[in-house]
Protein backbone atom coordinates (compact mmCIF):
# COMPACT_ATOMS: atom_id res chain seq x y z
CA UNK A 1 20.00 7.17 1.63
CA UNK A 2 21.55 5.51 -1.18
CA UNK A 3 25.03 6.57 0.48
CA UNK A 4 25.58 8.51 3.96
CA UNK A 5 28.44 10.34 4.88
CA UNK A 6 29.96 9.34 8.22
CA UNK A 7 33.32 10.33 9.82
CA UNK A 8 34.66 11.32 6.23
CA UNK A 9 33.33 8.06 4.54
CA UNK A 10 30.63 6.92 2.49
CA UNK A 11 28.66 3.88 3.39
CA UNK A 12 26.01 2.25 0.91
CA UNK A 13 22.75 1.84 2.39
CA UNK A 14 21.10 -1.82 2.86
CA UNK A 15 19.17 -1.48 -0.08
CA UNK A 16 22.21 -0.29 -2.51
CA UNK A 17 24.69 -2.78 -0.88
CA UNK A 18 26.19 -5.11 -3.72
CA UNK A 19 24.32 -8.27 -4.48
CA UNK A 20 25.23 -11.46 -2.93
CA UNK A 21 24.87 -13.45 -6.46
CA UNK A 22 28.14 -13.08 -8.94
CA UNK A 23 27.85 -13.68 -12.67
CA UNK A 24 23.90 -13.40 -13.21
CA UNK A 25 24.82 -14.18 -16.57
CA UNK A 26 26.48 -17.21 -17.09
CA UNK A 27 23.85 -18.73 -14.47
CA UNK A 28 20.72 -21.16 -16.24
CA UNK A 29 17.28 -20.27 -16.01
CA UNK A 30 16.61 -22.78 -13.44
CA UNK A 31 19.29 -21.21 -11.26
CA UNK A 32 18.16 -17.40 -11.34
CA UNK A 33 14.69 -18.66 -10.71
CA UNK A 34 15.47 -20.96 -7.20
CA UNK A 35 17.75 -18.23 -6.56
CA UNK A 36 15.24 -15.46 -6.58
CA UNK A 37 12.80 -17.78 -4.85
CA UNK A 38 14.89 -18.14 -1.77
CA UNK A 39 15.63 -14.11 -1.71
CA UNK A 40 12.19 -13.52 -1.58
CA UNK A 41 11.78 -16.05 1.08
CA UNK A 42 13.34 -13.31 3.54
CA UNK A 43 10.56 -11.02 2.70
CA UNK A 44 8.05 -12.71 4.93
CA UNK A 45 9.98 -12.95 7.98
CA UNK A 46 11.21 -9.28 7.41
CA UNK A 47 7.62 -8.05 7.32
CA UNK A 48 6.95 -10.08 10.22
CA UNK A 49 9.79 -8.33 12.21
CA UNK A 50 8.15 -5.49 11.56
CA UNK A 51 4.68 -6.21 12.71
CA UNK A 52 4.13 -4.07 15.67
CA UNK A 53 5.29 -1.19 14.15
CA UNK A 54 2.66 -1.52 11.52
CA UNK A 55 -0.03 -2.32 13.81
CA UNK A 56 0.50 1.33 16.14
CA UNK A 57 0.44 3.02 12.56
CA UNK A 58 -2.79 1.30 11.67
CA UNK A 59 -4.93 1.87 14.82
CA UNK A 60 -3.91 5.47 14.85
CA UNK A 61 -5.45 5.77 10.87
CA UNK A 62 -8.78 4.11 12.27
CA UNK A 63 -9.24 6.64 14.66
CA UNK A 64 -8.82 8.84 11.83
CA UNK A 65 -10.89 7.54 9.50
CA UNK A 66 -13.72 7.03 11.56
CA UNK A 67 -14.33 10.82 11.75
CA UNK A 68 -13.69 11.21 7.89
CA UNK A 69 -10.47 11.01 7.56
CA UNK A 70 -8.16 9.82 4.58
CA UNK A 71 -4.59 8.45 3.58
CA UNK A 72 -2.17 9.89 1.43
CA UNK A 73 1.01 7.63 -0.23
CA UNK A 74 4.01 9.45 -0.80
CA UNK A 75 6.68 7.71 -3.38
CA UNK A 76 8.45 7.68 -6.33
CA UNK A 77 8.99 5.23 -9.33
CA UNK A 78 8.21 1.61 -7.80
CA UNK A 79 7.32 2.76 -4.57
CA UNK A 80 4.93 5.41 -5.87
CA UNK A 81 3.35 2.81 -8.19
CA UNK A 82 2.69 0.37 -5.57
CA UNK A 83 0.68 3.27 -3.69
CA UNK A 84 -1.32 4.34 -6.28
CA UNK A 85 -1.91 0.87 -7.17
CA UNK A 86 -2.86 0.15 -3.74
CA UNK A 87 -5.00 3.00 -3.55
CA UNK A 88 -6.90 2.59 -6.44
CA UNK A 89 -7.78 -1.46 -5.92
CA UNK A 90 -10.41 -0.04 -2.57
CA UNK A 91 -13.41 1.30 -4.60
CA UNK A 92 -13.96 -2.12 -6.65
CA UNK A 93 -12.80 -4.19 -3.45
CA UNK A 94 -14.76 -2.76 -0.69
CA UNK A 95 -16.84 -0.34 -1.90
CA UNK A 96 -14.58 2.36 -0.64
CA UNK A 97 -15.64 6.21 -1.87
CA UNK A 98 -12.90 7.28 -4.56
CA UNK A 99 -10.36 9.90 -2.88
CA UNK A 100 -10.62 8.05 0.51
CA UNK A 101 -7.25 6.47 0.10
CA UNK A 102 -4.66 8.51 -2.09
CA UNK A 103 -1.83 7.68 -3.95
CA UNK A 104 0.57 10.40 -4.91
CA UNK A 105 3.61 9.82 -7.15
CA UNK A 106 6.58 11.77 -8.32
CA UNK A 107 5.95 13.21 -11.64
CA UNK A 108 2.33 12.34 -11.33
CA UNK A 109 0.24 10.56 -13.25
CA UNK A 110 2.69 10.12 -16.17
CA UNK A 111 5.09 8.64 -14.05
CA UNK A 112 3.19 4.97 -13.43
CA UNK A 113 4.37 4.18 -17.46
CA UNK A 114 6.94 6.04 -17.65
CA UNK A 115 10.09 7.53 -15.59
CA UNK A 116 10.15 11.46 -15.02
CA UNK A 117 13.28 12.51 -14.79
CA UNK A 118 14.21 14.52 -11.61
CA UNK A 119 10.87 14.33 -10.26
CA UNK A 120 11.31 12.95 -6.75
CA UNK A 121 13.98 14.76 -6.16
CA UNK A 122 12.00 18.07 -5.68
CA UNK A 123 11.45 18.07 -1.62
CA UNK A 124 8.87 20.51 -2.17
CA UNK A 125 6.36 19.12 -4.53
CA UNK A 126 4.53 16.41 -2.49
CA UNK A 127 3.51 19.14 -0.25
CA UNK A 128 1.90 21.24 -2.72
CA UNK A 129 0.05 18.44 -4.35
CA UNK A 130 -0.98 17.74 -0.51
CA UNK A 131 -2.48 21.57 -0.17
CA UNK A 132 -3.88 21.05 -3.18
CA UNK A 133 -6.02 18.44 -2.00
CA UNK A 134 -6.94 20.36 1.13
CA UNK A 135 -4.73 17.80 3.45
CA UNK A 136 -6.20 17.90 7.34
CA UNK A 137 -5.02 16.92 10.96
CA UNK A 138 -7.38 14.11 10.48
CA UNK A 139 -5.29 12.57 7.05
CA UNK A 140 -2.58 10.50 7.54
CA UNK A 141 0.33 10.76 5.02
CA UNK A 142 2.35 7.37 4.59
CA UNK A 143 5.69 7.89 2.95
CA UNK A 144 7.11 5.05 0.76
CA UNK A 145 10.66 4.91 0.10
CA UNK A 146 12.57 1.68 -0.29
CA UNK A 147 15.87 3.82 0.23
CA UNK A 148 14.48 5.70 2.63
CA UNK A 149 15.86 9.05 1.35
CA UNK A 150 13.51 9.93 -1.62
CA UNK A 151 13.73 14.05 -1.45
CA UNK A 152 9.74 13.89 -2.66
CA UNK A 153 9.05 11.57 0.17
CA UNK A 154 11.11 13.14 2.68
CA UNK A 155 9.86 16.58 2.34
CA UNK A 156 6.52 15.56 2.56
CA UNK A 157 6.48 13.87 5.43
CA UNK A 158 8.42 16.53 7.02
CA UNK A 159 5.59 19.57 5.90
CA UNK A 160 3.02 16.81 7.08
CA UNK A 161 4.44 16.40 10.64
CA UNK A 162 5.19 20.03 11.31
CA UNK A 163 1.00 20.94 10.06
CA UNK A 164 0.12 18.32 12.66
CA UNK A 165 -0.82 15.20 10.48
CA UNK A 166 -0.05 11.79 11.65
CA UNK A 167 2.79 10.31 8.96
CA UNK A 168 4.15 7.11 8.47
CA UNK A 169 6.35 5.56 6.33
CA UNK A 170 7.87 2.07 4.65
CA UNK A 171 10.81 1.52 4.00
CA UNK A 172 13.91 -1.23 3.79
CA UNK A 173 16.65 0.45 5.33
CA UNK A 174 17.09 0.75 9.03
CA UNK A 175 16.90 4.45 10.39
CA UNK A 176 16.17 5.87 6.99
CA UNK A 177 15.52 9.84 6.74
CA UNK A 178 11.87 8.75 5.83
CA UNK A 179 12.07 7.00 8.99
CA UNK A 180 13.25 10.49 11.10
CA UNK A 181 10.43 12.32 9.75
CA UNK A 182 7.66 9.67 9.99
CA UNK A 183 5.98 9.12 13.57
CA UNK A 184 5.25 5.86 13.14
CA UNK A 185 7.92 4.59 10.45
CA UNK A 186 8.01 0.84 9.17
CA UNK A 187 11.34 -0.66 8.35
CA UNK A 188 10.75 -4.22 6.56
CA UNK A 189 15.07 -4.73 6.21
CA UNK A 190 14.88 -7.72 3.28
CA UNK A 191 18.54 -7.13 2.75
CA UNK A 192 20.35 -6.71 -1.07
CA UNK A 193 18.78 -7.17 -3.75
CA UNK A 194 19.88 -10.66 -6.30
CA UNK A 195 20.07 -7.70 -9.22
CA UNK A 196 22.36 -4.73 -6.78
CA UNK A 197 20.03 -2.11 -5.85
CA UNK A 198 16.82 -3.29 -8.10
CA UNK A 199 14.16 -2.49 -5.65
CA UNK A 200 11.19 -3.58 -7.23
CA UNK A 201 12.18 -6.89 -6.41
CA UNK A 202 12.45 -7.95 -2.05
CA UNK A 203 11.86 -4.32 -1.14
CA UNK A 204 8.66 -3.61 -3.73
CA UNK A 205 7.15 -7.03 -2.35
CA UNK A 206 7.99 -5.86 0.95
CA UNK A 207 6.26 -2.50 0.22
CA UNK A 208 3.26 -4.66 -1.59
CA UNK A 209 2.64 -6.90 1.28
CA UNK A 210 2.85 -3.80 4.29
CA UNK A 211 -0.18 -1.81 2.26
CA UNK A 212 -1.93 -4.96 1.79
CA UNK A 213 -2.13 -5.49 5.27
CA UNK A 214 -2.54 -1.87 6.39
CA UNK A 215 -5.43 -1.00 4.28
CA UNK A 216 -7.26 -4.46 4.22
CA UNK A 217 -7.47 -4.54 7.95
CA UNK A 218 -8.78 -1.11 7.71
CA UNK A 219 -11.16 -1.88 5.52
CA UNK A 220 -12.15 -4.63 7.77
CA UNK A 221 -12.61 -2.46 10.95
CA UNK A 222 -14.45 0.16 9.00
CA UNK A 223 -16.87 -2.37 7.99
CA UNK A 224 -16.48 -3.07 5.11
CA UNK A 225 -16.55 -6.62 5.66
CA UNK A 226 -18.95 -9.47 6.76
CA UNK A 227 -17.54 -12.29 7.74
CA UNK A 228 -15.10 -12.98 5.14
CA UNK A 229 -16.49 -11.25 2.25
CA UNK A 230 -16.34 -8.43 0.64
CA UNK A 231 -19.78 -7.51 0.75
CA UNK A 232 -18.94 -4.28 -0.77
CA UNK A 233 -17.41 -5.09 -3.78
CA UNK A 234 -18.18 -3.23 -6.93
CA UNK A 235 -20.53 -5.24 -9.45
CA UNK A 236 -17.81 -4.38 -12.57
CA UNK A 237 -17.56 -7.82 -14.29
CA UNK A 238 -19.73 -10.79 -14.44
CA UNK A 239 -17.14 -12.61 -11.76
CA UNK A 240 -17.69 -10.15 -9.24
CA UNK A 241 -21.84 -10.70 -10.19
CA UNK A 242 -21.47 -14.63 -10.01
CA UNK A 243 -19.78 -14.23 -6.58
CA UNK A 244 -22.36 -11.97 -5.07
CA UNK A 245 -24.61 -14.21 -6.17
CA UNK A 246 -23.33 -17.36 -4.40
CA UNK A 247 -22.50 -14.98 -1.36
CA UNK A 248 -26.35 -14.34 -1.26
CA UNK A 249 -27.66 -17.99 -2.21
CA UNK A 250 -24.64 -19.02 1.74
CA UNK A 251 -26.03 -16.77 3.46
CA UNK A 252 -29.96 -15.67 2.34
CA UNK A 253 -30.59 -19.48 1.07
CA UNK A 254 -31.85 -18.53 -1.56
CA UNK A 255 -31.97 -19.95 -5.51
CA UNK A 256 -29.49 -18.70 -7.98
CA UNK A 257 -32.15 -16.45 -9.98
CA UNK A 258 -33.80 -15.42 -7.08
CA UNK A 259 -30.31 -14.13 -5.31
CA UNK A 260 -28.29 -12.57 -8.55
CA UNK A 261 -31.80 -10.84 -9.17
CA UNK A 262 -31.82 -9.62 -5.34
CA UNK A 263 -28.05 -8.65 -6.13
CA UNK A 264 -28.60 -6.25 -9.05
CA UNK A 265 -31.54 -4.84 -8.23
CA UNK A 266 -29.52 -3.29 -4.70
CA UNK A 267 -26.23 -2.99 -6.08
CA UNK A 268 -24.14 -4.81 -3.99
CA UNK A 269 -24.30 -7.49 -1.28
CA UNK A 270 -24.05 -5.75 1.67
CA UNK A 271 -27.31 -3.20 0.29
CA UNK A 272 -29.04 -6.42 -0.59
CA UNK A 273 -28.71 -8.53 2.50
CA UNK A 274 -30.20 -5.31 4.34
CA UNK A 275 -32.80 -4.70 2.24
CA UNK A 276 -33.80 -8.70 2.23
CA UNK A 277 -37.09 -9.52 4.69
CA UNK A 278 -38.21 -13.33 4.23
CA UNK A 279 -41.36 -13.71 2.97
CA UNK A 280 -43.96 -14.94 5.50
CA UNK A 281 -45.09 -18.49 5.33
């Protein structure tokens, strides 16, 4: 929470603790920038600490999602963002079918431009949006909360868990009330932030680098990788056309008209490279 109550006294959470940097101000431009570098130098080894926890939250999604499973994010303001963002980077990336990962944010879709005042502090809501969307036992619901004590997040994540659906959660403040509700809760603990309690800086990139990791290894185990290519990526701009192309020249041999040709006529590189027979000498 931002603040806790304990024996008659408040304490500030990690993530609302006062900056370590006085006078942001009067500092130069060069000094705010090698000051923020070395913050977010902590991120890394934060996320690192935190490793094992994500990987028993990701092998429990696989089993999951191999029988048709999805994920659901749960946040609000930056955290929610960074789901939906997350969630919505799959389809073009690897091929993923739209609606298999989900992001959810308080206030909904008006709330990734602009804040909606009050909205994640409804402990009800994210569970109705969930029902809505016929949630299952064989969904996960990952809860992202930098504070850890987002009402929105909380409350779904407790509805979640008592209907039987695996939950997780991120967050940057050690035994967080997401972190009580989630079964398998991640706690990346960057520390304050350089601007006191602006968490879209160490604990967004935190949040960032944790779904980056959970749903590209996914991805990966679900197959929707070769090698190290993403041979299921949407054909939406001529970049992602010029790559499949060269990934079809590596690995088919063939010429530049012969592969982008090969490309477009099966839609993506993964379609093409099974649909490819040599022709006999």
């Amino acid at each position: 929470m931002a603040e806790s109550e304990e024996s008659g006294k408040f304490q500030l959470s990690i993530t609302e603790s006062p900056s370590q940097f006085e006078n942001l101000e009067k500092m130069t431009v060069k000094h705010l920038i090698f000051s923020i570098n070395r913050e977010d130098a902590k991120v890394h080894a934060a996320v690192r600490k935190a490793l094992p926890q994500i990987e028993d939250l990701i092998c429990q999604i696989i089993k999951r999602m191999q029988q048709g499973g999805r994920i659901f994010y749960l946040g609000a303001g930056t955290s929610g963002r960074l789901g939906v963002l997350d969630a919505s980077e799959l389809p073009p990336t690897f091929g993923a079918p739209e609606g298999l990962v989900i992001g959810l944010i308080a206030g909904g879709d008006r709330a990734l431009r602009k804040a909606v005042e009050a909205a994640e502090d409804d402990p009800d809501r994210a569970w109705e949006e969930l029902k809505e969307r016929n949630i299952n036992p064989l969904d996960t619901v990952i809860g992202i909360a930098a504070s850890g004590s987002t009402p929105y997040v909380v409350g779904g994540l407790k509805k979640a868990r008592e209907n039987g659906i695996l939950t997780g959660c991120i967050t940057c403040n050690p035994n967080a009330l997401v972190s009580k509700e989630a079964e398998y809760p991640i706690e990346a603990i960057v520390g304050p932030e350089i601007v006191t309690g602006s968490t879209r800086l160490k604990a967004g990139t935190a949040q960032k680098m944790i779904l980056n990791m959970i749903t590209t290894t996914i991805m990966i185990k679900l197959g929707r990788v070769k090698g190290n290519k993403m041979v299921n990526m949407q054909l939406t701009n001529q970049k992602l056309v010029h790559r499949g192309t060269r990934m079809l020249m590596e690995e088919l041999g063939l010429e530049a008209e012969e592969a982008k040709n090969l490309l477009l006529k099966h839609g993506s590189v993964k379609d093409a490279l099974d649909a490819f027979k040599p022709k006999k000498p």
